[in-house]
Each structure stands twice: as C-alpha cells, then as structure tokens.
N, C-alpha and C. Protein backbone atom coordinates (compact mmCIF):
# COMPACT_ATOMS: atom_id res chain seq x y z
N UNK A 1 0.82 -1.20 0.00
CA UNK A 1 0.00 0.00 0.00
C UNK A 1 0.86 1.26 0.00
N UNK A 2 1.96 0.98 0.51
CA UNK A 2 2.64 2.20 0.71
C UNK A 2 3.76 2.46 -0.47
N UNK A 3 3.40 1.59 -1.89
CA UNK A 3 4.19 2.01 -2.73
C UNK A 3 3.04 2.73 -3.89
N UNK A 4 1.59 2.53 -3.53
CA UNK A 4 0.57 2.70 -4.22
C UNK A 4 0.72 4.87 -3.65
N UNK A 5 0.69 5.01 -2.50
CA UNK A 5 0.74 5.95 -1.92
C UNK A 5 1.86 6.61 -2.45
N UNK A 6 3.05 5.93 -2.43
CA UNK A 6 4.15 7.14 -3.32
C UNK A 6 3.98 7.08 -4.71
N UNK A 7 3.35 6.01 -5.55
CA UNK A 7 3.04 6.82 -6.95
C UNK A 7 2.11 7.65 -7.23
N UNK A 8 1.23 7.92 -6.88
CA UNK A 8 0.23 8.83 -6.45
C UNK A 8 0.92 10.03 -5.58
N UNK A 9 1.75 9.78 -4.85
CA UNK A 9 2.18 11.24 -4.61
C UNK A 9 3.64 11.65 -5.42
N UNK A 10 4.02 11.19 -6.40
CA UNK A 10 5.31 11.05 -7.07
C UNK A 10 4.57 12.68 -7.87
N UNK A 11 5.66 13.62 -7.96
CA UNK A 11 5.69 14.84 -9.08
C UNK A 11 6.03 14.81 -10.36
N UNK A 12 6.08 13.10 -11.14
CA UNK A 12 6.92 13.13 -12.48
C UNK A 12 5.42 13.57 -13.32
N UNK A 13 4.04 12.72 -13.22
CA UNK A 13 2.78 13.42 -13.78
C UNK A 13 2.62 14.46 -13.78
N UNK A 14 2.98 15.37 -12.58
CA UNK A 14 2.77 16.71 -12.53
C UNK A 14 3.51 17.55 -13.26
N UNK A 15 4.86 17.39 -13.33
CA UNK A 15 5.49 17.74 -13.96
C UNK A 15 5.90 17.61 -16.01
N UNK A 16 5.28 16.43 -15.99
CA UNK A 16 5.12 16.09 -17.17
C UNK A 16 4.19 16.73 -17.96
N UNK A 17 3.19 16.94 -17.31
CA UNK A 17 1.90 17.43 -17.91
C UNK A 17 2.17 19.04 -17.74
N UNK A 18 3.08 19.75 -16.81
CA UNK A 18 3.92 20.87 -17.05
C UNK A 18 4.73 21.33 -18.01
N UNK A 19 5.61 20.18 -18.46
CA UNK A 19 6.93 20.25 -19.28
C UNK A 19 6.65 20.33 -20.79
N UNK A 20 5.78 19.63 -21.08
CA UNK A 20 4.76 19.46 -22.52
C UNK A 20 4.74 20.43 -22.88
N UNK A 21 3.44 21.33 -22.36
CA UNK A 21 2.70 22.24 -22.90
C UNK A 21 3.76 23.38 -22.66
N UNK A 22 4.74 23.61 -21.83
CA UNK A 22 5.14 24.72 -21.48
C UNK A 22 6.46 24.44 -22.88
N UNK A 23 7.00 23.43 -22.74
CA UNK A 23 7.98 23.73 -24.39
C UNK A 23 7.34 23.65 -25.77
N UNK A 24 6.18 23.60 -25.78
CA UNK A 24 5.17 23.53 -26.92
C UNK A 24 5.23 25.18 -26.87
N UNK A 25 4.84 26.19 -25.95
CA UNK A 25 4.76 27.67 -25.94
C UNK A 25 5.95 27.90 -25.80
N UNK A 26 6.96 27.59 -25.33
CA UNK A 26 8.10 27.92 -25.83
C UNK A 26 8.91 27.69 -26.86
N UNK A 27 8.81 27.07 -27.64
CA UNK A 27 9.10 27.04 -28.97
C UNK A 27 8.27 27.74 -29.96
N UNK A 28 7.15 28.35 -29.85
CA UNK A 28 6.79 29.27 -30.79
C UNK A 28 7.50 31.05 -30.25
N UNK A 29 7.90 31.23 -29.47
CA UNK A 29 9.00 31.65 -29.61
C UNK A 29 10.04 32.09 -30.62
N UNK A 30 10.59 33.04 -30.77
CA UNK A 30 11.61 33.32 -31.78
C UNK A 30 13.10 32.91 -31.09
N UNK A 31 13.46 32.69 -31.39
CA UNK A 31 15.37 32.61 -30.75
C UNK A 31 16.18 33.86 -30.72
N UNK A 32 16.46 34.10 -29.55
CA UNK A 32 17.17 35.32 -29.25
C UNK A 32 16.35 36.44 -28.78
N UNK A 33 15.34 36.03 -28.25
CA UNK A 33 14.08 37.46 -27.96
C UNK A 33 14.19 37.41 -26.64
N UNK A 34 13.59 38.44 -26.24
CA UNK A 34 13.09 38.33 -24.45
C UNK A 34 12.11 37.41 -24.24
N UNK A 35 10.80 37.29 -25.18
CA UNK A 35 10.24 36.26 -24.46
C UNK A 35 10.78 34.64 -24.77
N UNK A 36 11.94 34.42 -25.41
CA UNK A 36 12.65 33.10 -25.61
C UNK A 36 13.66 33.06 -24.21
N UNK A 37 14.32 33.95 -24.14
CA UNK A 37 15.41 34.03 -22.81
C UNK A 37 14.40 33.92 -21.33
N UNK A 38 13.23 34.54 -21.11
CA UNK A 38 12.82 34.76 -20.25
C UNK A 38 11.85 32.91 -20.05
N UNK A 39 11.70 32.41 -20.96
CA UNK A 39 11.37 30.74 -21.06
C UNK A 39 12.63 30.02 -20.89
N UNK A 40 13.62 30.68 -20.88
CA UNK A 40 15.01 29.61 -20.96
C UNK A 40 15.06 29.84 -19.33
N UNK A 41 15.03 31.21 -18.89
CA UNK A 41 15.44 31.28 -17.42
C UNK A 41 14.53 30.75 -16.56
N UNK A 42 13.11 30.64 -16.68
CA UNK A 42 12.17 30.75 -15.97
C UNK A 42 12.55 29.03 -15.17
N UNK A 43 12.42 27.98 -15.89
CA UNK A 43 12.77 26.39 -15.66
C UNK A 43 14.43 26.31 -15.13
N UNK A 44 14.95 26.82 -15.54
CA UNK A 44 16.72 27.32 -14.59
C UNK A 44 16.48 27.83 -13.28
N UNK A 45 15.96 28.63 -13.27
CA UNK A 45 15.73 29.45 -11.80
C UNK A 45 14.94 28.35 -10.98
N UNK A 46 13.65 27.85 -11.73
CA UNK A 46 12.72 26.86 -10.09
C UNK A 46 13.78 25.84 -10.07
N UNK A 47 14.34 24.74 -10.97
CA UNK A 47 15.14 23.88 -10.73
C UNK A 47 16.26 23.92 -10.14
N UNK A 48 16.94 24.94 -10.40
CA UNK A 48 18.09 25.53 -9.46
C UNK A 48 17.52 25.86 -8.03
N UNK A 49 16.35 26.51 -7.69
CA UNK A 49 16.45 26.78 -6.39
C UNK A 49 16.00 25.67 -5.67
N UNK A 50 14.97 24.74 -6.25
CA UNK A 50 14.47 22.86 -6.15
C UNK A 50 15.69 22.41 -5.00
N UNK A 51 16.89 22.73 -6.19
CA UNK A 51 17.80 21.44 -5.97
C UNK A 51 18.62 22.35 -4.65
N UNK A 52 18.48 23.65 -4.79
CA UNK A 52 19.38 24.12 -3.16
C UNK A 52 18.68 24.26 -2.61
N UNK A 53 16.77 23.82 -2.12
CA UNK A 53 16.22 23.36 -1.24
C UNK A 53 16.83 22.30 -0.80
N UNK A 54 16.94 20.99 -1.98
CA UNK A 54 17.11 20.01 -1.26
C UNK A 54 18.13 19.89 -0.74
N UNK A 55 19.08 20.07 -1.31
CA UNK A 55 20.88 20.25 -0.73
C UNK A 55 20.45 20.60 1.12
N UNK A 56 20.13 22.10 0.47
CA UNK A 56 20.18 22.32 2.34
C UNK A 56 19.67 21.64 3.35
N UNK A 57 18.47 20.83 2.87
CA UNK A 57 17.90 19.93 3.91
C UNK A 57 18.45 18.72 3.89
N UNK A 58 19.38 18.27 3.03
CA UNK A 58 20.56 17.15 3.65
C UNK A 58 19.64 16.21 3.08
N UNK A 59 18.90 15.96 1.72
CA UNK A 59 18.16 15.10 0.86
C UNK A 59 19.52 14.82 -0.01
N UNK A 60 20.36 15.48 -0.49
CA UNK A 60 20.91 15.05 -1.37
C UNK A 60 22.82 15.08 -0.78
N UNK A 61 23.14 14.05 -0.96
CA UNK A 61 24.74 14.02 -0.67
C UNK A 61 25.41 13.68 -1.54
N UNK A 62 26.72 13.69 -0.84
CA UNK A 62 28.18 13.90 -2.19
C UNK A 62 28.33 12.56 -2.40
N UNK A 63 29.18 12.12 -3.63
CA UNK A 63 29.61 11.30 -3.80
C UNK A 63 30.53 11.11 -2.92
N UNK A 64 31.30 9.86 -2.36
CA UNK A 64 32.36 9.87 -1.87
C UNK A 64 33.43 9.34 -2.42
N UNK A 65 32.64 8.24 -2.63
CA UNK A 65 34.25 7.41 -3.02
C UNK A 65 34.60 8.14 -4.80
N UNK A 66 35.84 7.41 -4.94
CA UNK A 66 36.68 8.48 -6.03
C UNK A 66 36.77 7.56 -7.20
N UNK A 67 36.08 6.31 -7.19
CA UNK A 67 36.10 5.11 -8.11
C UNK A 67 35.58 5.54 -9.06
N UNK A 68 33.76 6.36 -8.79
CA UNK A 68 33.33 6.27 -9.47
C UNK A 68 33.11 7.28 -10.73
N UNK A 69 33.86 8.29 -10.01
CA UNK A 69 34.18 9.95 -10.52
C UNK A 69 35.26 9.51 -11.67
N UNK A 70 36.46 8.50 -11.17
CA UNK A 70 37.18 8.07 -12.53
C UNK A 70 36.66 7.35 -13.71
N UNK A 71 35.73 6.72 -13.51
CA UNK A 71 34.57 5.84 -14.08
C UNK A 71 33.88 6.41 -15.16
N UNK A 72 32.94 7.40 -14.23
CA UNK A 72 32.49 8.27 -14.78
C UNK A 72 33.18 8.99 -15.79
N UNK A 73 34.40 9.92 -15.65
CA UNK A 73 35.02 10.91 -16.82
C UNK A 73 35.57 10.05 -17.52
N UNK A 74 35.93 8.86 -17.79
CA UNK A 74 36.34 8.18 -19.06
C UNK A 74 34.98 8.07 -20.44
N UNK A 75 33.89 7.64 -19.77
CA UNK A 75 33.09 7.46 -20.33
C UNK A 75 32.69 8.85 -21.03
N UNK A 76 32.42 9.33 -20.43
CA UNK A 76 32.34 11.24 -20.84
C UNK A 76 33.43 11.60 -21.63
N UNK A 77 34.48 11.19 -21.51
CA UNK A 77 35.61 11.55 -22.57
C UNK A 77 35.30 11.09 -23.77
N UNK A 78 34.65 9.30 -23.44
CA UNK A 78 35.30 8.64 -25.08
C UNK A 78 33.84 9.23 -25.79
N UNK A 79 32.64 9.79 -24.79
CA UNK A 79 31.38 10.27 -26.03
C UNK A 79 31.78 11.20 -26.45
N UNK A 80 32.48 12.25 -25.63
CA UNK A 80 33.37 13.48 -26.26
C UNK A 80 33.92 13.41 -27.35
N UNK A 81 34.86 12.81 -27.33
CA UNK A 81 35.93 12.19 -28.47
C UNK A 81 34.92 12.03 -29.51
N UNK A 82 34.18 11.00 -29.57
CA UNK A 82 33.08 10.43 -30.54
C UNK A 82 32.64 11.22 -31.21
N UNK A 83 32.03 12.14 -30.34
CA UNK A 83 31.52 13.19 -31.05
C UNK A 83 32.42 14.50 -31.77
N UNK A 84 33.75 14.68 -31.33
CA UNK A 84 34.10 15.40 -31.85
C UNK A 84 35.03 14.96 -33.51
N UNK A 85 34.86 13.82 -33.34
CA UNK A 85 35.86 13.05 -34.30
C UNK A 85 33.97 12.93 -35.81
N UNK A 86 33.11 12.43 -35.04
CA UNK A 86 32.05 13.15 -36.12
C UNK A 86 32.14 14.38 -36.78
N UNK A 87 32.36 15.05 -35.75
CA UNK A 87 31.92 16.63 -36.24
C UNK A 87 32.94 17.02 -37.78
N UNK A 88 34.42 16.61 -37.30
CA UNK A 88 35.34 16.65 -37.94
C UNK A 88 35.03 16.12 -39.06
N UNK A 89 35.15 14.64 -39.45
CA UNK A 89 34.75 14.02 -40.63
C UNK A 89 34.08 14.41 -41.44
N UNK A 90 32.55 14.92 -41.08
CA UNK A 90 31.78 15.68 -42.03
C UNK A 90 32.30 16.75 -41.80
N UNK A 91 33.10 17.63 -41.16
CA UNK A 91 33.57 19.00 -41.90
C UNK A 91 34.19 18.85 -43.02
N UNK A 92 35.12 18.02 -42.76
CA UNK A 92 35.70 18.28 -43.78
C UNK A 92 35.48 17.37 -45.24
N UNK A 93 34.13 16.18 -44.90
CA UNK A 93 33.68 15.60 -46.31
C UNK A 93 32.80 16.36 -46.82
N UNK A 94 32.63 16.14 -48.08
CA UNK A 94 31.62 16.84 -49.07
C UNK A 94 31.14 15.07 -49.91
N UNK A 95 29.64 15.57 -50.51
CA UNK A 95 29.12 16.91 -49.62
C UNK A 95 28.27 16.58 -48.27
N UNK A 96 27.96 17.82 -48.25
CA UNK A 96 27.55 18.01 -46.80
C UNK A 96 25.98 17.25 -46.41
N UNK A 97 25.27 16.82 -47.69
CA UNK A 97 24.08 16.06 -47.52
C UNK A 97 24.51 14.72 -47.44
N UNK A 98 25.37 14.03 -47.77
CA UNK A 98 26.21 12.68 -47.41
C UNK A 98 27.17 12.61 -45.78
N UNK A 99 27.10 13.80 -45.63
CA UNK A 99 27.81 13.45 -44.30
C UNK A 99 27.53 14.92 -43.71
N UNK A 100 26.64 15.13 -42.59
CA UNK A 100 26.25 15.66 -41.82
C UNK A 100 26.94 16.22 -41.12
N UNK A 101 26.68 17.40 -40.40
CA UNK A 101 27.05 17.70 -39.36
C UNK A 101 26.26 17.51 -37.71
N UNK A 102 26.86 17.65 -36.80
CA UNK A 102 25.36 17.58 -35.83
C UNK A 102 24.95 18.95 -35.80
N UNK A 103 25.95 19.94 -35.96
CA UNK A 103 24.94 21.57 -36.17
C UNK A 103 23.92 21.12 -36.92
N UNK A 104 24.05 20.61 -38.31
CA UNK A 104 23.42 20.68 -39.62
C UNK A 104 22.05 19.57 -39.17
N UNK A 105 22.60 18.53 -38.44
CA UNK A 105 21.31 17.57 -38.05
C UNK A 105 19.98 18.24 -37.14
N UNK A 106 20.57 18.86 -35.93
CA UNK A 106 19.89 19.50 -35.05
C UNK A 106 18.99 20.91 -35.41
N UNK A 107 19.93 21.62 -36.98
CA UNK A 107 19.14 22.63 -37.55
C UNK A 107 17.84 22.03 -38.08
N UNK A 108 18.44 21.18 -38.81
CA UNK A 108 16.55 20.14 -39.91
C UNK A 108 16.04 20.01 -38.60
N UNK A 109 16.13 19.51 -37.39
CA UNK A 109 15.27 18.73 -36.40
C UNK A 109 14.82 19.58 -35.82
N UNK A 110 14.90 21.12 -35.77
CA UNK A 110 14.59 22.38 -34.88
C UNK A 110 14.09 23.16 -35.77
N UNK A 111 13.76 22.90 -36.96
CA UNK A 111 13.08 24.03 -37.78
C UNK A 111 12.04 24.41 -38.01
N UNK A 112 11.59 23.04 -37.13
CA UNK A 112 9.92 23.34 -37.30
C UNK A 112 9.73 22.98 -35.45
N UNK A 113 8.41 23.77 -35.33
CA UNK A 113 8.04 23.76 -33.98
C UNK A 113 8.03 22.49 -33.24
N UNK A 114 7.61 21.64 -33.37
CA UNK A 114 7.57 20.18 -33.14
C UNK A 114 9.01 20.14 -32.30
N UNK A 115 9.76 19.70 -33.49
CA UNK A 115 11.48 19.57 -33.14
C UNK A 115 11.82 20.46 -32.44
N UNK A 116 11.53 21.96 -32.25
CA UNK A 116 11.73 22.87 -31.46
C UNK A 116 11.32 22.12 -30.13
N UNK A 117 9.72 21.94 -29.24
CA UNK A 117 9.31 21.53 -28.60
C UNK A 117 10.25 20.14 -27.93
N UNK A 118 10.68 19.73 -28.83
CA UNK A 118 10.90 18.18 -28.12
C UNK A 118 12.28 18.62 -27.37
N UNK A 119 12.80 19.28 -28.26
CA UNK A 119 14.58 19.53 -27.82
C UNK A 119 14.36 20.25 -26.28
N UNK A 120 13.39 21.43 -26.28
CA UNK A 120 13.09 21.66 -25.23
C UNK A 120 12.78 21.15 -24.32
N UNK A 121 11.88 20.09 -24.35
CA UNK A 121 11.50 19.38 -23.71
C UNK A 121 12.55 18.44 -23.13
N UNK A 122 13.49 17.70 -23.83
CA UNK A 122 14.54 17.01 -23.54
C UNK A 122 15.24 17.87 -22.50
N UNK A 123 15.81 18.92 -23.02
CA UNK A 123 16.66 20.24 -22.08
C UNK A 123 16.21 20.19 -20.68
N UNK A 124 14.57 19.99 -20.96
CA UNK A 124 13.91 20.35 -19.20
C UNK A 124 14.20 18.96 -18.25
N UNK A 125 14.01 17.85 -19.34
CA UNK A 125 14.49 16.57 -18.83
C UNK A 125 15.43 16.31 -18.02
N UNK A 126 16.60 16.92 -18.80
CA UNK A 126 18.10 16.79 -18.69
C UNK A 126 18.18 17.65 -17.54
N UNK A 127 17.74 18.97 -17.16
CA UNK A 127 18.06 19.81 -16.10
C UNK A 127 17.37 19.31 -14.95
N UNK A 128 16.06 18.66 -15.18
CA UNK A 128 15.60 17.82 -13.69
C UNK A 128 16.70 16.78 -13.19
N UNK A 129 16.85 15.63 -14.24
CA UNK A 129 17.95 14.71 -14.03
C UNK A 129 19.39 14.77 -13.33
N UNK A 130 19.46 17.05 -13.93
CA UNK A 130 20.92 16.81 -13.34
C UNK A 130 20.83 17.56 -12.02
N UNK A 131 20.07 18.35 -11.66
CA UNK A 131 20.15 19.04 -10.76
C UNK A 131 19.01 18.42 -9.42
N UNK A 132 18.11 17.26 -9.36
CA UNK A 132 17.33 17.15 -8.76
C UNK A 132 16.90 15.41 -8.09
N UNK A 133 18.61 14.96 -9.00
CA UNK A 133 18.45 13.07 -9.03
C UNK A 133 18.95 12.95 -7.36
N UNK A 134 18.64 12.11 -6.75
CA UNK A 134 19.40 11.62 -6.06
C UNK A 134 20.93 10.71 -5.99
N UNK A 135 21.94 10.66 -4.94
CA UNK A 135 22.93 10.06 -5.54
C UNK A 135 22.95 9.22 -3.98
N UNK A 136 23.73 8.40 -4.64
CA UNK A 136 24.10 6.98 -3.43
C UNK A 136 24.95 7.67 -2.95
N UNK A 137 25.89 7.28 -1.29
CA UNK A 137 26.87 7.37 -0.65
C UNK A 137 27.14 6.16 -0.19
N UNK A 138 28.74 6.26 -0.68
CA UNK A 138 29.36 5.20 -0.13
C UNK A 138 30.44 5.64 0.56
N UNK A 139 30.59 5.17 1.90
CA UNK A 139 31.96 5.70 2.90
C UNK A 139 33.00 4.21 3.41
C-alpha cells in the first residue's frame, strides 16, 4: 500500500503534464528574444532553487568514493571524443548532404516547432535529471 501511496504522490505526472505544454509555448518563440530568454530562465531558476532546497535539507549528498568519478570521466571523454571526431569528418567531407554535421542535423530537427518543442523538452528533462536526481553514498 505504501508504494501505491508514493506513486500517487510522485511529481513526475505533474510535472510532465507541465513540461509538454510549457515547451510547446516555448518554442513558438523566436530565438534570441526576451520572451525566448525569459522561457530559458524561468525552468533554470525553479530547478536551481528545487535542488538548493534540497541540498540544504541534507536530501541530497556527495559522492564519496573516487572510483566512481574516474569511471564516470572516461566514459564522458570517449562520447566526447566520438563526437568530436564526427563533427570533424563531415567537416571536412563533401558533400555536406552525405555526411552531416550535428549543427546541420539539429538545424533540420529544430526548424519546425515540433522539433523545437521536443529539444526543449529534452533540455527540461536533462536539467531535472541533473540538478534534482538523487545520488548513493558510499563511505
């Protein structure tokens, strides 16, 4: 019963049914306007202050051990790498409709509102995930 009680009180519905509609109006939006910046800050500011609620109330702690921090930045390197060794290749192949860029991919996928919306939407994803996850401690 008491796992029935935390999905029912879980904020991902609430938030979901937030995140939708609000990057759907934010993507009709122009890029580079006040009312585009003032939609970019608005989800930065509650999530940022979210996550130094929780900090301060001692919900969320540090990593400790140092295993996993090395772990971690390898993996982050070799998508780095990956990706930058893409970028390269199609710079410098022709042409440019045979080998892409990810600027050039992400422009087609953002040109229309839709693709606008989703990227946004992803963005809001990604900023809950990073600023609001919980992390294990190990001592």
């Amino acid at each position: 019963m008491a796992s029935r009680a935390h999905r029912l009180s879980s904020p991902r519905p609430v938030l979901i049914a937030t995140a939708l509609p609000y990057s759907w109006v934010a993507a009709g939006f122009r890029p580079f306007t006040w009312p585009m910046n003032i939609a970019v800050i608005l989800p930065v500011l509650v999530t940022a202050g979210l996550g130094w609620i929780r900090f301060r109330v001692g919900r969320i702690t540090r990593v400790v051990h140092a295993d996993s921090r090395r772990g971690g930045a390898g993996v982050w390197i070799g998508i780095f790498s990956l990706l930058v060794a893409w970028e390269l290749i199609a710079y410098f192949s022709s042409p440019r409709y045979d080998h892409p860029t990810l600027s050039s991919i992400t422009d087609t996928a953002m040109s229309h509102r839709p693709g606008r919306a989703a990227a946004f939407a992803l963005w809001l994803a990604l900023g809950w995930a990073l600023f609001l996850r919980r992390r294990a401690v190990r001592r």
